[in-house]
PDB file of N, CA and C in Angstrom:
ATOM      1  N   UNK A   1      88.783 111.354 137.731  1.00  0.00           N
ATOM      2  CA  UNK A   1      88.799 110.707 136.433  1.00  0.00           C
ATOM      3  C   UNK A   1      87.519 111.080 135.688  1.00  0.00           C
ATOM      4  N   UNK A   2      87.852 111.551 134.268  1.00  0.00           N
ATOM      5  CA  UNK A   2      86.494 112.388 133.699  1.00  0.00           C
ATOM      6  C   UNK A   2      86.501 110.934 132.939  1.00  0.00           C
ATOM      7  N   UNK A   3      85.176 110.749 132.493  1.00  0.00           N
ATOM      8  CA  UNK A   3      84.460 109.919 131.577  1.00  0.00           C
ATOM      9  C   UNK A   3      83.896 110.511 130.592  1.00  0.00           C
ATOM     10  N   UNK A   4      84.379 110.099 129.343  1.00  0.00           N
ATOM     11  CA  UNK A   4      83.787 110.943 128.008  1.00  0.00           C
ATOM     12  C   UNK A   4      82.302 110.269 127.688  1.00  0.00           C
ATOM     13  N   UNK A   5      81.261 110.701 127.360  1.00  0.00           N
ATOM     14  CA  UNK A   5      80.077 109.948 126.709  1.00  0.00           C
ATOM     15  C   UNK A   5      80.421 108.932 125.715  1.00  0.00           C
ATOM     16  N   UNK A   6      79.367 107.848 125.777  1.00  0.00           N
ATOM     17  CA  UNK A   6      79.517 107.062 124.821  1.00  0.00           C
ATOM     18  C   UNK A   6      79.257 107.072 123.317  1.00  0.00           C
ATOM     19  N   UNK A   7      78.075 107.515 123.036  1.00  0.00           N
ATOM     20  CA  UNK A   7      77.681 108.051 121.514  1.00  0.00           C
ATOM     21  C   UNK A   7      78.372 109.964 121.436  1.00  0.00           C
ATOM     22  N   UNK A   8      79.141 109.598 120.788  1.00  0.00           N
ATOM     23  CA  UNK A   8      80.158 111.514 120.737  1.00  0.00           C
ATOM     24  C   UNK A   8      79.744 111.484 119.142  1.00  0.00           C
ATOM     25  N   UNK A   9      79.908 112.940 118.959  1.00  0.00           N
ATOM     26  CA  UNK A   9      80.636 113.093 117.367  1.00  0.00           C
ATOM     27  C   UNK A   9      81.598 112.500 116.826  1.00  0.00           C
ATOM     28  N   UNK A  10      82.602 111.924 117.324  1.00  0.00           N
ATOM     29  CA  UNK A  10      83.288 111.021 116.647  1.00  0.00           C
ATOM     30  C   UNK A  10      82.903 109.257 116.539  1.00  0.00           C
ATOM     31  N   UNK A  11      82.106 109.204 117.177  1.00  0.00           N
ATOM     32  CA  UNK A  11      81.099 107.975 117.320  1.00  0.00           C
ATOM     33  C   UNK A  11      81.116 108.228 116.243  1.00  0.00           C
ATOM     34  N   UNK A  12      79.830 109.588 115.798  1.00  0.00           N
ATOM     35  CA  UNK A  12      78.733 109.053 114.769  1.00  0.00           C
ATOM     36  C   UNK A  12      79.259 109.391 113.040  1.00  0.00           C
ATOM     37  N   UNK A  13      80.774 109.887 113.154  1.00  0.00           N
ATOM     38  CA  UNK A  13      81.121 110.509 112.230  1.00  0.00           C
ATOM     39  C   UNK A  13      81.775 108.760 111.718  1.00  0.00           C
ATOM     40  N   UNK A  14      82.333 107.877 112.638  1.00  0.00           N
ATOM     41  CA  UNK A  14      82.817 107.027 111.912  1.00  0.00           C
ATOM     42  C   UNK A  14      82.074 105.938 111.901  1.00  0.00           C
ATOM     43  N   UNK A  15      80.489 105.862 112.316  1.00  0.00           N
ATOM     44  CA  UNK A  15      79.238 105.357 111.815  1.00  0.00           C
ATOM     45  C   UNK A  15      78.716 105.778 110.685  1.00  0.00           C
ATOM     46  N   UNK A  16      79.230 106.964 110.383  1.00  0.00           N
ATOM     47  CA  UNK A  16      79.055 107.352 108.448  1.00  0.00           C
ATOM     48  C   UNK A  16      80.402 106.386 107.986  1.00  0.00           C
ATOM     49  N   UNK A  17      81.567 106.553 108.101  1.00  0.00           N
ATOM     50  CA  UNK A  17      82.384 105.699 107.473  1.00  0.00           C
ATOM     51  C   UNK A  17      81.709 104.129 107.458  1.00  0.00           C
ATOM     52  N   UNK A  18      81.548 103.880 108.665  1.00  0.00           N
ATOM     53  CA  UNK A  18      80.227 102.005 108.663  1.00  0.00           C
ATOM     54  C   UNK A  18      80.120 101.781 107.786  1.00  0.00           C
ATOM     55  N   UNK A  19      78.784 102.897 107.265  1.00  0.00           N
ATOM     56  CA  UNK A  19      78.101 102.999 106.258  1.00  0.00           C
ATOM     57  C   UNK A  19      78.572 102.866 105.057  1.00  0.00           C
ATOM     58  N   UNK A  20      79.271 103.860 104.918  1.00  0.00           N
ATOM     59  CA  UNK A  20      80.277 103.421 103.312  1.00  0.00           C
ATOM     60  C   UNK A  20      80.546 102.449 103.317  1.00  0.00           C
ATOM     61  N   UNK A  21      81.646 101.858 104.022  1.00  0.00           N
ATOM     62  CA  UNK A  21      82.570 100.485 104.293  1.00  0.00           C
ATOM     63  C   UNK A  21      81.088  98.991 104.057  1.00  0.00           C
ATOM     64  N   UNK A  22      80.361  99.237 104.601  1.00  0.00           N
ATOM     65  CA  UNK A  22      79.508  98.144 104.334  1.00  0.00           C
ATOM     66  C   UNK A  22      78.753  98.238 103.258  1.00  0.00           C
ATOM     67  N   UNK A  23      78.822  99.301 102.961  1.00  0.00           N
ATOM     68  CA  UNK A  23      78.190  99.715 101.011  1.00  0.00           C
ATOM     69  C   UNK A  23      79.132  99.074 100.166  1.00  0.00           C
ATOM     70  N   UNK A  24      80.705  98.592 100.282  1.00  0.00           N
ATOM     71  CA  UNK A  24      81.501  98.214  99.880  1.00  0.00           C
ATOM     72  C   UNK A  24      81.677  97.123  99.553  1.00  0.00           C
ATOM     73  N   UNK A  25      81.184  96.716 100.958  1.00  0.00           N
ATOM     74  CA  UNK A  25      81.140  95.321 101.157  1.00  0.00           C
ATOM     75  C   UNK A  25      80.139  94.156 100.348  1.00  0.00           C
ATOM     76  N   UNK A  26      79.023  94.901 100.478  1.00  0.00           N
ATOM     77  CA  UNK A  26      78.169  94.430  99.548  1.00  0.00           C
ATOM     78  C   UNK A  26      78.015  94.597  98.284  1.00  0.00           C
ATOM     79  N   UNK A  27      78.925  95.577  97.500  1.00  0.00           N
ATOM     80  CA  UNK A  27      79.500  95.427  96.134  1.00  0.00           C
ATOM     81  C   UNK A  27      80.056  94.266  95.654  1.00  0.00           C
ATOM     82  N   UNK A  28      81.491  94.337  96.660  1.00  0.00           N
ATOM     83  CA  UNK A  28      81.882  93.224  96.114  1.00  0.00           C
ATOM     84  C   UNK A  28      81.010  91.880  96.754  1.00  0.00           C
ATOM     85  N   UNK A  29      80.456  91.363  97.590  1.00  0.00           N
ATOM     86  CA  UNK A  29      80.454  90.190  97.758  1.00  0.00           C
ATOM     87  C   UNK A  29      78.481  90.003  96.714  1.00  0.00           C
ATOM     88  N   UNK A  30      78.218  91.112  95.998  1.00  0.00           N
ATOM     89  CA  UNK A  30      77.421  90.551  94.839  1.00  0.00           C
ATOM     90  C   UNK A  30      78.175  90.607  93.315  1.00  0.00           C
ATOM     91  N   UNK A  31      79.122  91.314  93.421  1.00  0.00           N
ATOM     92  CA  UNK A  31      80.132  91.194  92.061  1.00  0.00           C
ATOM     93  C   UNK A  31      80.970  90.465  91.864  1.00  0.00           C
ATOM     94  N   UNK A  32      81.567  89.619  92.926  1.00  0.00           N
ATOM     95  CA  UNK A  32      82.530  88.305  92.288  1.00  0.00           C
ATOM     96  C   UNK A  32      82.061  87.149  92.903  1.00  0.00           C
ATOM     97  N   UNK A  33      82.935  86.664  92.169  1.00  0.00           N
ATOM     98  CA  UNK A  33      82.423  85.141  91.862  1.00  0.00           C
ATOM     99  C   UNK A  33      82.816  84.523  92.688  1.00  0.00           C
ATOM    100  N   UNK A  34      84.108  84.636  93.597  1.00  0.00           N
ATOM    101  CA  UNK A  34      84.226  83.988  94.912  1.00  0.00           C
ATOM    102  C   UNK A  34      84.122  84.436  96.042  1.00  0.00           C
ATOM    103  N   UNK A  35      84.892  84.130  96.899  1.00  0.00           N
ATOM    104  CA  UNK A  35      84.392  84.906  98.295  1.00  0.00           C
ATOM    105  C   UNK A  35      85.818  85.486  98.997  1.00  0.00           C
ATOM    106  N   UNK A  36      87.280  85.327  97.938  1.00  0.00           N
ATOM    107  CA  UNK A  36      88.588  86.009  98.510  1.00  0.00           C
ATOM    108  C   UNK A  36      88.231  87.425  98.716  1.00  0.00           C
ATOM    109  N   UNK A  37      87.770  88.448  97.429  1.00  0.00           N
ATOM    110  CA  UNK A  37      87.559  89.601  97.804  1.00  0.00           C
ATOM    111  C   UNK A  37      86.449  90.021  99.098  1.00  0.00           C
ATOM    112  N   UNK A  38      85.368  89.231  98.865  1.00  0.00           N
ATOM    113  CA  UNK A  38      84.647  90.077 100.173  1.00  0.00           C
ATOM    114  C   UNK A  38      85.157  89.970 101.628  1.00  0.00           C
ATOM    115  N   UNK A  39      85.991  88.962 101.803  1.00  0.00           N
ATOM    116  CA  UNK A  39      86.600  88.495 102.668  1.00  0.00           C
ATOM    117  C   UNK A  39      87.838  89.565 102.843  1.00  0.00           C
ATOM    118  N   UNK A  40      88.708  89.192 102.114  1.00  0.00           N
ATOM    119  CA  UNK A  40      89.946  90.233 102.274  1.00  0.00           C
ATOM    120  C   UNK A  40      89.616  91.855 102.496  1.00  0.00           C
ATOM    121  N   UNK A  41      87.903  92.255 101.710  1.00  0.00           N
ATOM    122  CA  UNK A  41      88.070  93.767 101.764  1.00  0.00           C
ATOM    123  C   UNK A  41      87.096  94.307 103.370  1.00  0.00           C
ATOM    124  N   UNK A  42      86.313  93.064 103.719  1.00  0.00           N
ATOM    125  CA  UNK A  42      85.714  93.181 104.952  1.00  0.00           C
ATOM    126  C   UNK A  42      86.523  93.157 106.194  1.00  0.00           C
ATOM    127  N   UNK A  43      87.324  92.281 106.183  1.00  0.00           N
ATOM    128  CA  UNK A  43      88.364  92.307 107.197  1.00  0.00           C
ATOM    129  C   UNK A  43      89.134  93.648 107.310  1.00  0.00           C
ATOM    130  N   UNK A  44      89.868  94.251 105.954  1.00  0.00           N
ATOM    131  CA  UNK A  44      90.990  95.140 105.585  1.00  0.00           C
ATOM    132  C   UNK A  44      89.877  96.238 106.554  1.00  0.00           C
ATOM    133  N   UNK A  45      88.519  96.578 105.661  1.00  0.00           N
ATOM    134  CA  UNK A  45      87.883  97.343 106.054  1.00  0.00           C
ATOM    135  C   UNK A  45      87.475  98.088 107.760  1.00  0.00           C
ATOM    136  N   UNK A  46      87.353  96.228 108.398  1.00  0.00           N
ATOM    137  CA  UNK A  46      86.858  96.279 109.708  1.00  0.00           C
ATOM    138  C   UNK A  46      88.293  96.177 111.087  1.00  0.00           C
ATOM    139  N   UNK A  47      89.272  96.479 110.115  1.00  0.00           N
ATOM    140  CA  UNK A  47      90.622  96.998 111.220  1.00  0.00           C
ATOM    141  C   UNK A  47      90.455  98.156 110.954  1.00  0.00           C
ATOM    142  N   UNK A  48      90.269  98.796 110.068  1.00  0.00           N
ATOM    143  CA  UNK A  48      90.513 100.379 110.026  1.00  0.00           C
ATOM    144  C   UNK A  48      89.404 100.818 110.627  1.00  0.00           C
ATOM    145  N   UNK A  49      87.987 100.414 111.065  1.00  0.00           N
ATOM    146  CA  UNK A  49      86.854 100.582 112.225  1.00  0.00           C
ATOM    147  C   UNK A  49      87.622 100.824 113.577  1.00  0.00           C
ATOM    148  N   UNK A  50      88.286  99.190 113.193  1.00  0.00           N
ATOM    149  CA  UNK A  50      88.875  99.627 115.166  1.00  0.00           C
ATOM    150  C   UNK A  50      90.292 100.204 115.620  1.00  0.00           C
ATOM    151  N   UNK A  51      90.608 100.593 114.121  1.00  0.00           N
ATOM    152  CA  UNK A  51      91.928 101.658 114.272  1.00  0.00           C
ATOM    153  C   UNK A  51      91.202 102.637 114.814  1.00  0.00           C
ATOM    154  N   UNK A  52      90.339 103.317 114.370  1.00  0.00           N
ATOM    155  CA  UNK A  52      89.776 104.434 114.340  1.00  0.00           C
ATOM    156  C   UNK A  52      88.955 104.642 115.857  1.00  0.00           C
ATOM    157  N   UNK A  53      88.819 103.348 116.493  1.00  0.00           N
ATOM    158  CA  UNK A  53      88.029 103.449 117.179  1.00  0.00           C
ATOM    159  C   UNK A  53      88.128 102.582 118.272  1.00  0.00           C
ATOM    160  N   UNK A  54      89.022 102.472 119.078  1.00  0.00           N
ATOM    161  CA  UNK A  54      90.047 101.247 119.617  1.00  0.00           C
ATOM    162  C   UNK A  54      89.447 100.874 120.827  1.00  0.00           C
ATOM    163  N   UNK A  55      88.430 101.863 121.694  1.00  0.00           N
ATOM    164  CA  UNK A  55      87.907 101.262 122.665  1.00  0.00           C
ATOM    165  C   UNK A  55      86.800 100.665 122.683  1.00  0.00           C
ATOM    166  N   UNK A  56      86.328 101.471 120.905  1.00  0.00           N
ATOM    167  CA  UNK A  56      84.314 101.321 120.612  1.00  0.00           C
ATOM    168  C   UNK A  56      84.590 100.787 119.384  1.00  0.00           C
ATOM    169  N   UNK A  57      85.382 100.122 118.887  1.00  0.00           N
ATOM    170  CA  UNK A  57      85.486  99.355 117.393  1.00  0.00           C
ATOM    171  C   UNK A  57      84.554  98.197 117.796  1.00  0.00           C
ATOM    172  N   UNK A  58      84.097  97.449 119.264  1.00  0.00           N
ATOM    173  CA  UNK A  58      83.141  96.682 119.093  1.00  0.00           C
ATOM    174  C   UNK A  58      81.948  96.961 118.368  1.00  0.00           C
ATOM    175  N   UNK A  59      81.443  97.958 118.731  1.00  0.00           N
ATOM    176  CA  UNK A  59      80.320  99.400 118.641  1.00  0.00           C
ATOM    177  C   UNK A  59      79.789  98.889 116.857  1.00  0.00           C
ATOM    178  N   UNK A  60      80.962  99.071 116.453  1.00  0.00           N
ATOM    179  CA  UNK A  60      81.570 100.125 115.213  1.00  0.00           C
ATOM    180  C   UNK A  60      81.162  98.385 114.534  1.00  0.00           C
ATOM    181  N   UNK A  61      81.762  96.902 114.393  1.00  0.00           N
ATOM    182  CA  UNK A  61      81.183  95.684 114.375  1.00  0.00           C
ATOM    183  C   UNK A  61      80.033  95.368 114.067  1.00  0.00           C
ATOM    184  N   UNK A  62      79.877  95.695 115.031  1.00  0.00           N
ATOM    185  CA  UNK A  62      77.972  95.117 115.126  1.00  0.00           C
ATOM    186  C   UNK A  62      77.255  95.926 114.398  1.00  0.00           C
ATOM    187  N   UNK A  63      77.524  97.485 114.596  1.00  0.00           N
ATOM    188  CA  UNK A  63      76.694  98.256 113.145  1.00  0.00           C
ATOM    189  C   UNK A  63      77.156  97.884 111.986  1.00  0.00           C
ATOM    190  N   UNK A  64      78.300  97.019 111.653  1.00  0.00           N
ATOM    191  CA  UNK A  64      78.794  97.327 110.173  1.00  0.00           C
ATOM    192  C   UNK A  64      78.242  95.662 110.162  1.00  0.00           C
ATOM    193  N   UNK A  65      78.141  94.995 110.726  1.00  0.00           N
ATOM    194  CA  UNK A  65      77.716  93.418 110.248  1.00  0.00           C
ATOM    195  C   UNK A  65      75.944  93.463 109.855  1.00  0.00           C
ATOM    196  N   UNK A  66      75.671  94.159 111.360  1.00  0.00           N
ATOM    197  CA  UNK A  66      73.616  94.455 110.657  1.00  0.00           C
ATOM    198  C   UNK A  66      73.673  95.446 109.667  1.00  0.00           C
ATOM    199  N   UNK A  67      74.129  96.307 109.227  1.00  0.00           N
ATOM    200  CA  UNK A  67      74.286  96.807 108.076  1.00  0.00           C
ATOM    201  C   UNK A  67      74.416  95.982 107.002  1.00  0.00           C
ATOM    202  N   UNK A  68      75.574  95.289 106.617  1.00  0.00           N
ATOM    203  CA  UNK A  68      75.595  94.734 105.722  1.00  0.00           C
ATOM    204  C   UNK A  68      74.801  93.255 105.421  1.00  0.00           C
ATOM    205  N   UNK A  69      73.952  92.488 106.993  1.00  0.00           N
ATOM    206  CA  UNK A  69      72.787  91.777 107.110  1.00  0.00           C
ATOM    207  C   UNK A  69      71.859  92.383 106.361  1.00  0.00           C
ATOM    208  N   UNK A  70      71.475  93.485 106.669  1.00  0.00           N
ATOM    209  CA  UNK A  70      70.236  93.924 106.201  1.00  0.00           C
ATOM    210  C   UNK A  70      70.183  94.687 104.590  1.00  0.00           C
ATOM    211  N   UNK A  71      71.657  95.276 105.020  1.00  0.00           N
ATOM    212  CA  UNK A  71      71.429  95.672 103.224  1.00  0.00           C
ATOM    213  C   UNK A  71      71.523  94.525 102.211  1.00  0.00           C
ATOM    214  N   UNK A  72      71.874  93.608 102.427  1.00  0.00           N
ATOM    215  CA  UNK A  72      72.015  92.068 101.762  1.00  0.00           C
ATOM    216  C   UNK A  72      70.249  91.759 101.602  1.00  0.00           C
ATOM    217  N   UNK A  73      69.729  91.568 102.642  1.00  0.00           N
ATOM    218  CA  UNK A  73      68.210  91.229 102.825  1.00  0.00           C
ATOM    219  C   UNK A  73      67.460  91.963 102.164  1.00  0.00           C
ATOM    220  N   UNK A  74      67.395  93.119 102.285  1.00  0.00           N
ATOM    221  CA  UNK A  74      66.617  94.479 101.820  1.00  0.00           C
ATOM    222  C   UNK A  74      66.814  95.241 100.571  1.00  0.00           C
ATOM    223  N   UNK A  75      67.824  95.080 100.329  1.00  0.00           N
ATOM    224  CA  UNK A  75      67.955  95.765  98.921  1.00  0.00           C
ATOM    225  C   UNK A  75      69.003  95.088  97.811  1.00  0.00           C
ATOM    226  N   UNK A  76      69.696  94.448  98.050  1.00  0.00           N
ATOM    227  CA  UNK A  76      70.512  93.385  97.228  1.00  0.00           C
ATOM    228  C   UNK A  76      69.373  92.243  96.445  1.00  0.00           C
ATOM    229  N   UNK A  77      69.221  91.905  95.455  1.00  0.00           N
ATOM    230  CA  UNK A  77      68.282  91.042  94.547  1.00  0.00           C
ATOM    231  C   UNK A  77      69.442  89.928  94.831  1.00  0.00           C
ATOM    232  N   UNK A  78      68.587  88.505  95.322  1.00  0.00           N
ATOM    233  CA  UNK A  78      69.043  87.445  95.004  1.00  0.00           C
ATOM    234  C   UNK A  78      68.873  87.199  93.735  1.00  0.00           C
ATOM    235  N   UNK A  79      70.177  86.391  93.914  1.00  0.00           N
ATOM    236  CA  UNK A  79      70.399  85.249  92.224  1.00  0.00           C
ATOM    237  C   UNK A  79      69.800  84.582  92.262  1.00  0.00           C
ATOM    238  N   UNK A  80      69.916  84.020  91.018  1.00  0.00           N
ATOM    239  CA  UNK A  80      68.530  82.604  90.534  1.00  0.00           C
ATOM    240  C   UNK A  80      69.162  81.703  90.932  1.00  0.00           C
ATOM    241  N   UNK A  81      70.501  81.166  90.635  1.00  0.00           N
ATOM    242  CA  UNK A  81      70.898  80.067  90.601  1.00  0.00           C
ATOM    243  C   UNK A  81      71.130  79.361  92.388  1.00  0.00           C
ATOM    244  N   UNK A  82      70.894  78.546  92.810  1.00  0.00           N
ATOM    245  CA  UNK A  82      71.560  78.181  93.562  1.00  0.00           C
ATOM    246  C   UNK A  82      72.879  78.246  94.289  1.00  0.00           C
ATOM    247  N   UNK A  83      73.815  77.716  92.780  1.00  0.00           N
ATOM    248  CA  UNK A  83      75.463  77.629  93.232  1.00  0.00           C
ATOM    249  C   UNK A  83      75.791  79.481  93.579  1.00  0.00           C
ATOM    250  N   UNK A  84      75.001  80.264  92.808  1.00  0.00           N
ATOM    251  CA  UNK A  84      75.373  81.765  93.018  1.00  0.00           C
ATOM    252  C   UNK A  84      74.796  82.623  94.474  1.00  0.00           C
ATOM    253  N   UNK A  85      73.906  81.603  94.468  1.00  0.00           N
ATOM    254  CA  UNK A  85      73.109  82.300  96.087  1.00  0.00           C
ATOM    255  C   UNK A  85      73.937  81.036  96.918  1.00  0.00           C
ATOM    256  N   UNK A  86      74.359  80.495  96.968  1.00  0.00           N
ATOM    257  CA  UNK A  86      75.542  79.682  98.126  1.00  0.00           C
ATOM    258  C   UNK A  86      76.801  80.404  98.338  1.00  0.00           C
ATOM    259  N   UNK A  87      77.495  81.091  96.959  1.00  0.00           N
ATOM    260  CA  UNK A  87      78.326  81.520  97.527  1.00  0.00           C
ATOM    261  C   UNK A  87      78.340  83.245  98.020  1.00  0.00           C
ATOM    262  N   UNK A  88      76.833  83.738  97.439  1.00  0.00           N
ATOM    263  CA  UNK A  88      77.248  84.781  98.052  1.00  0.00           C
ATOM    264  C   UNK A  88      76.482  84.781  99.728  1.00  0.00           C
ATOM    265  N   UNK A  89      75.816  83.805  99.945  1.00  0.00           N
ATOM    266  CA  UNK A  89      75.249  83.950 101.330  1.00  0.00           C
ATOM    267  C   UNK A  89      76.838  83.621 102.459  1.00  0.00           C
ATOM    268  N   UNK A  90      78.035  82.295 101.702  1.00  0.00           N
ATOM    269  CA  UNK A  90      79.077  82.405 102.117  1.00  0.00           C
ATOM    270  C   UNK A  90      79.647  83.105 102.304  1.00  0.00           C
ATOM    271  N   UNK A  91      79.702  84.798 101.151  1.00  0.00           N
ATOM    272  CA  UNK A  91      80.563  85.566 101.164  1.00  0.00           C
ATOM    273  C   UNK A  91      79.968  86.653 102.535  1.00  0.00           C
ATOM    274  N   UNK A  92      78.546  86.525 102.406  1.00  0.00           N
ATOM    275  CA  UNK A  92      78.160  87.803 103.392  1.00  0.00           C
ATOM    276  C   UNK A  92      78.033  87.312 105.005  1.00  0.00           C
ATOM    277  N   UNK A  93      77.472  85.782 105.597  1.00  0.00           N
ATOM    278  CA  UNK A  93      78.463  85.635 106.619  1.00  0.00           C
ATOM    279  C   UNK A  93      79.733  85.406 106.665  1.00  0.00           C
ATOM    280  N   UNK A  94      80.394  85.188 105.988  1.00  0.00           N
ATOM    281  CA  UNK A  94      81.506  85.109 106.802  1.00  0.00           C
ATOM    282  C   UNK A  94      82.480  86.362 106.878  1.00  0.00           C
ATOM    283  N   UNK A  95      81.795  87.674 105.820  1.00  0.00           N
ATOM    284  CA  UNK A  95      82.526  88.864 106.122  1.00  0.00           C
ATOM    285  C   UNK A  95      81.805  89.291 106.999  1.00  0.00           C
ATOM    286  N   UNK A  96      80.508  88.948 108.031  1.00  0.00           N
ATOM    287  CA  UNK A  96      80.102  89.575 109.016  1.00  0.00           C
ATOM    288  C   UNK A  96      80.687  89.004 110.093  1.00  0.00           C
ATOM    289  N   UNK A  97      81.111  87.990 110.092  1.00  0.00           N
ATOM    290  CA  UNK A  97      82.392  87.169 111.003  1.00  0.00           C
ATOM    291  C   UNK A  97      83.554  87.647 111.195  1.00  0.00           C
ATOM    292  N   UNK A  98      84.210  88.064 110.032  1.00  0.00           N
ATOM    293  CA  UNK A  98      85.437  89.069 109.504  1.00  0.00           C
ATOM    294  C   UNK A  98      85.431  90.331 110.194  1.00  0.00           C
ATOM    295  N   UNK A  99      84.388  90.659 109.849  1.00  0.00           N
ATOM    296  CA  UNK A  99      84.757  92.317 110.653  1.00  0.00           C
ATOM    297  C   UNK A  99      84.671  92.450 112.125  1.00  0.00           C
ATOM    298  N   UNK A 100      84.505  91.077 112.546  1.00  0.00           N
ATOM    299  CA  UNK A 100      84.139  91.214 114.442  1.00  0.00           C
ATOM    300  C   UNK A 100      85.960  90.820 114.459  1.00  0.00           C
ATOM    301  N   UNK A 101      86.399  89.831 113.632  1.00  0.00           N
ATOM    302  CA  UNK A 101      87.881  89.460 113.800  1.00  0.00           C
ATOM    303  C   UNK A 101      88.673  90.666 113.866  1.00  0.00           C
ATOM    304  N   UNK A 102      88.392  91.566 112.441  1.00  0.00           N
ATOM    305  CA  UNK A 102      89.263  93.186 111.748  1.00  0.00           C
ATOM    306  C   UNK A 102      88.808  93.703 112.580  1.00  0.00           C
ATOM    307  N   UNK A 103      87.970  94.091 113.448  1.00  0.00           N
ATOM    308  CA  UNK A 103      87.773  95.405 114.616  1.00  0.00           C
ATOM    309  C   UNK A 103      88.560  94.783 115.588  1.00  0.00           C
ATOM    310  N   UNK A 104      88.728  93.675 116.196  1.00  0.00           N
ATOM    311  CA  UNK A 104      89.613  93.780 117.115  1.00  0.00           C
ATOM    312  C   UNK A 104      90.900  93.825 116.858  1.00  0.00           C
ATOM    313  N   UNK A 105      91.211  92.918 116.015  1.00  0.00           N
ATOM    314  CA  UNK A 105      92.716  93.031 115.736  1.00  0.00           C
ATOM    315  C   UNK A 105      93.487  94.860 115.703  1.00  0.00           C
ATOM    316  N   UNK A 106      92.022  95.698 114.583  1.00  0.00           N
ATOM    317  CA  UNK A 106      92.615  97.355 114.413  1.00  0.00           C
ATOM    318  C   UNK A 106      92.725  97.944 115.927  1.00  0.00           C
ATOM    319  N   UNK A 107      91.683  97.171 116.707  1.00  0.00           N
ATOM    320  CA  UNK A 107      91.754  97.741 118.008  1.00  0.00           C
ATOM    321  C   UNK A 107      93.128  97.410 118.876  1.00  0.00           C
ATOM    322  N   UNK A 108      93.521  96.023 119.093  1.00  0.00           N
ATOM    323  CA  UNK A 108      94.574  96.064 119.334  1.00  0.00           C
ATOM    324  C   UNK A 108      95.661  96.609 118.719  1.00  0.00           C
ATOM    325  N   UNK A 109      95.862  96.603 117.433  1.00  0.00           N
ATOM    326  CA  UNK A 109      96.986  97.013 117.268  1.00  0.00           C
ATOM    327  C   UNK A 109      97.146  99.216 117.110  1.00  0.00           C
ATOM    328  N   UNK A 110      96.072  99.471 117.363  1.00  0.00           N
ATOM    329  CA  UNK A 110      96.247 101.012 118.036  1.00  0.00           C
ATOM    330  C   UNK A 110      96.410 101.004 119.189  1.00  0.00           C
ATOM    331  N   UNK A 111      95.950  99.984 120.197  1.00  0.00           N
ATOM    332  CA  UNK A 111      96.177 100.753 121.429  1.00  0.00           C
ATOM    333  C   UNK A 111      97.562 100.243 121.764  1.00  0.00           C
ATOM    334  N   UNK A 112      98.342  99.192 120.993  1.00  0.00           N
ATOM    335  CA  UNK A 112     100.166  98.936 120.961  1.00  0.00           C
ATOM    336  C   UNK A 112     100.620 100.097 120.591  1.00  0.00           C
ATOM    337  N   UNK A 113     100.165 100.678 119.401  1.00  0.00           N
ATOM    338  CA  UNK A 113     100.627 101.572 118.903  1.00  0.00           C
ATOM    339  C   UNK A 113     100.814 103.304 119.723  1.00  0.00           C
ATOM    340  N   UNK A 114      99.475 102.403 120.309  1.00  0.00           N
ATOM    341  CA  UNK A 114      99.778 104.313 121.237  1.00  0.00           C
ATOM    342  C   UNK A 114     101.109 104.278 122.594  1.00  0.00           C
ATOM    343  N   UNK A 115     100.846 102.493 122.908  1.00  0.00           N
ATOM    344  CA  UNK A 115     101.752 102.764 124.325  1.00  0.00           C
ATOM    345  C   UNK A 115     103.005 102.738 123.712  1.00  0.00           C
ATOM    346  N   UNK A 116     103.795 102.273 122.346  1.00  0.00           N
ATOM    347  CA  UNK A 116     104.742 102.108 122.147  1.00  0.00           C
ATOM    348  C   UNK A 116     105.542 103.378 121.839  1.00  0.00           C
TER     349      UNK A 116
END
């Protein structure tokens, strides 16, 4: 039984996709006003991680949640207001919650997909 490495080129090629996908993420959850879109596009986003990546979509999670932790922290300008920094601190945990849900679910439902 051969064992493939863990960090491959296809690792790091869909750790550039991460990247985008959590550039996304943090669009919308500083551009609207509630928290359906960052929610719906973090999740949508973080199945197609673990489509892509069905044994290492955990992997693929955790870079796309500290990604979008830190790009939130680091380069996103908080709002003045209160009610606007409540809901987007709502919107950015709970799409870092979201994408641990969307990577597994994409993960399961590829590896159905392969035995079926």
């Amino acid at each position: 039984m051969t064992t493939s490495p863990f960090f491959d080129r296809r690792l790091f090629l869909n750790l550039g996709l991460t990247l985008l996908s959590s550039s996304v993420i943090l669009v919308c959850i500083k551009l609207t006003a509630s928290i359906h879109l960052p929610y719906f596009v973090a999740t949508a986003l973080a199945t197609g991680l673990g489509f892509l990546e069905s044994r290492r979509g955990w992997f693929l999670a955790v870079a796309q949640a500290v990604l979008i932790w830190l790009g939130y922290m680091l380069i996103v300008p908080t709002p003045d207001g209160p009610a606007d920094r409540d809901i987007e601190n709502f919107g950015l945990y709970g799409s870092m919650i979201l994408t641990f849900v969307g990577s597994f679910i994409g993960g399961l439902l590829k590896r159905a997909l392969d035995r079926g």
